[in-house]
Protein backbone atom coordinates (compact mmCIF):
# COMPACT_ATOMS: atom_id res chain seq x y z
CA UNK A 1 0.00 0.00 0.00
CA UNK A 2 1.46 3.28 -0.97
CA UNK A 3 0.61 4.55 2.62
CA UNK A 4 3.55 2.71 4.02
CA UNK A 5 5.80 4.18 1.33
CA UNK A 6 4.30 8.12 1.95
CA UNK A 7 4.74 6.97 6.08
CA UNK A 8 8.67 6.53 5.36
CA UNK A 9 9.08 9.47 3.32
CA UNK A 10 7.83 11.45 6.31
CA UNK A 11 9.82 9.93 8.48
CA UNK A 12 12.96 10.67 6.55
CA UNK A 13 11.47 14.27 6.49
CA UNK A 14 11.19 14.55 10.25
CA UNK A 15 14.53 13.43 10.90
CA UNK A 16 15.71 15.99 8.37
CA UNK A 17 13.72 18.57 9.02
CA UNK A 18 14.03 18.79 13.22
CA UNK A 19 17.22 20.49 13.25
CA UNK A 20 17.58 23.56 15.65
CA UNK A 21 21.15 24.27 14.89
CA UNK A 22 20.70 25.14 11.65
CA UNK A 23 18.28 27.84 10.30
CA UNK A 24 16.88 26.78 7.06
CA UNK A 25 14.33 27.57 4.99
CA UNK A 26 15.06 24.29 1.72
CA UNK A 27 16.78 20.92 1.49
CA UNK A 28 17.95 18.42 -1.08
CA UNK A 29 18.86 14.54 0.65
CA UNK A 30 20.40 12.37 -1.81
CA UNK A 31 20.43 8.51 -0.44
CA UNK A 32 22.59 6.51 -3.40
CA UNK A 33 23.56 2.58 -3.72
CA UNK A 34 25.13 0.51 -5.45
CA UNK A 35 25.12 -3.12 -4.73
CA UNK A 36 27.37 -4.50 -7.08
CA UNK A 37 30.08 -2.50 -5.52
CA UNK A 38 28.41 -2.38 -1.93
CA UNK A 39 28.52 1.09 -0.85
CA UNK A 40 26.04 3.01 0.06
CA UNK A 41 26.23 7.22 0.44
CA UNK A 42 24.43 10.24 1.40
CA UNK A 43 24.16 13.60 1.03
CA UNK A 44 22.63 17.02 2.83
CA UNK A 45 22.32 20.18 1.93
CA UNK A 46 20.72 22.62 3.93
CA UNK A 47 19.66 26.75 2.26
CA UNK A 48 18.63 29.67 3.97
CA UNK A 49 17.42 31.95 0.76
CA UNK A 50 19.33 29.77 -1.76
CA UNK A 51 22.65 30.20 0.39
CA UNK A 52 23.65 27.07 1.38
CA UNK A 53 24.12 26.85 5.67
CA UNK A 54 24.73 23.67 6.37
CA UNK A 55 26.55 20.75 3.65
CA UNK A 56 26.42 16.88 4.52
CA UNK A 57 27.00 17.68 8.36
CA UNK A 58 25.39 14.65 9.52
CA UNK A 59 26.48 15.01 13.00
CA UNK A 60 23.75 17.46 14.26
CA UNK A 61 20.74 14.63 13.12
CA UNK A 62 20.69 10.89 13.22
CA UNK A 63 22.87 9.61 10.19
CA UNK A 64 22.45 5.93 11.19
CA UNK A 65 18.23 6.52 11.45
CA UNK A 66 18.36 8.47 7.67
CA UNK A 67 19.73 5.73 6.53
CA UNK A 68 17.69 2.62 7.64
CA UNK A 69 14.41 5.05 6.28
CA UNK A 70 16.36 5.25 3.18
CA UNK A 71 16.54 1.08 2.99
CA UNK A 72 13.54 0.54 4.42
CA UNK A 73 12.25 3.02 1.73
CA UNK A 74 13.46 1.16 -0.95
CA UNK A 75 12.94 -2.56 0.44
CA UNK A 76 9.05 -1.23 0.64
CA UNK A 77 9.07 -0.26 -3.06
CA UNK A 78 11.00 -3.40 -4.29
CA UNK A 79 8.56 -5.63 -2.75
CA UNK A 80 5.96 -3.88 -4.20
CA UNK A 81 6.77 -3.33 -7.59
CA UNK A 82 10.01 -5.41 -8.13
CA UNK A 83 12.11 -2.47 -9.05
CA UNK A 84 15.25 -1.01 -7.03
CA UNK A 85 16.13 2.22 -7.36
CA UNK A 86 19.56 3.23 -7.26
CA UNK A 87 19.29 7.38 -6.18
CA UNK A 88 16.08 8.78 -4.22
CA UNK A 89 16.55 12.53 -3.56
CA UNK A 90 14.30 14.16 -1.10
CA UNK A 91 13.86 18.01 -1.36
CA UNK A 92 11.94 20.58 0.24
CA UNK A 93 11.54 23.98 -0.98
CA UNK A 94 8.67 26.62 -0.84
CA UNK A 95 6.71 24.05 1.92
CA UNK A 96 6.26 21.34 -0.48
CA UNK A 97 8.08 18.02 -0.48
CA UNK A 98 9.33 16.68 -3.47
CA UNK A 99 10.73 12.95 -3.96
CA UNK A 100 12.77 11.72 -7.13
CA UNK A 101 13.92 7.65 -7.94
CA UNK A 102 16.11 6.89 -10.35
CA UNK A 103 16.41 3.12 -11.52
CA UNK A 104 19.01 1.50 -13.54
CA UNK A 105 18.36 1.13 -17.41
CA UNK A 106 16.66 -2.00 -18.04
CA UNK A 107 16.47 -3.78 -21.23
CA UNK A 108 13.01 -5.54 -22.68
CA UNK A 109 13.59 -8.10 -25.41
């Protein structure tokens, strides 16, 4: 059910978003893998007025939390629809929430 997929999203958006440190008024969160190669990365980047603050400092939020959302994210969607995707980018900007998945080519025929 895509509830459990818009549940995680939030999630990942709460643990983002929470951060008193850092004013901010957008974000981009890139979560990337690759399992041939097993890594896995991530990426923050926090804007007051299109000046970025605050870049991949993953100390002031829960780093190891982001990125069990981000896998749980994408086990959720594999079992659903049998694809993986390999980037999933997360932005907010002008209060609204934006997601973006990007797959790996895949060949018919």
């Amino acid at each position: 059910m895509i509830n459990e997929e818009i549940e995680t999203i939030n999630k990942i958006y709460e643990v983002i978003s929470i951060v008193d440190i850092v004013k901010f008024n957008s974000f981009e969160y890139v979560y990337k893998i690759n399992e041939k190669e097993g890594w896995a990365s991530m990426g923050l980047v926090y804007k007051l007025n299109d000046t970025v603050v605050s870049q991949n400092d993953f100390d002031i939020l829960n780093e190891n939390l982001l990125e069990d959302l981000s896998e749980r994210l994408r086990s959720i969607m594999f079992n659903k629809t049998g694809g993986q995707w390999r980037k999933f980018v997360l932005s907010f900007q002008d209060n609204k929430i934006k997601t973006k998945f990007e797959y790996n080519e895949q060949y018919i025929g």
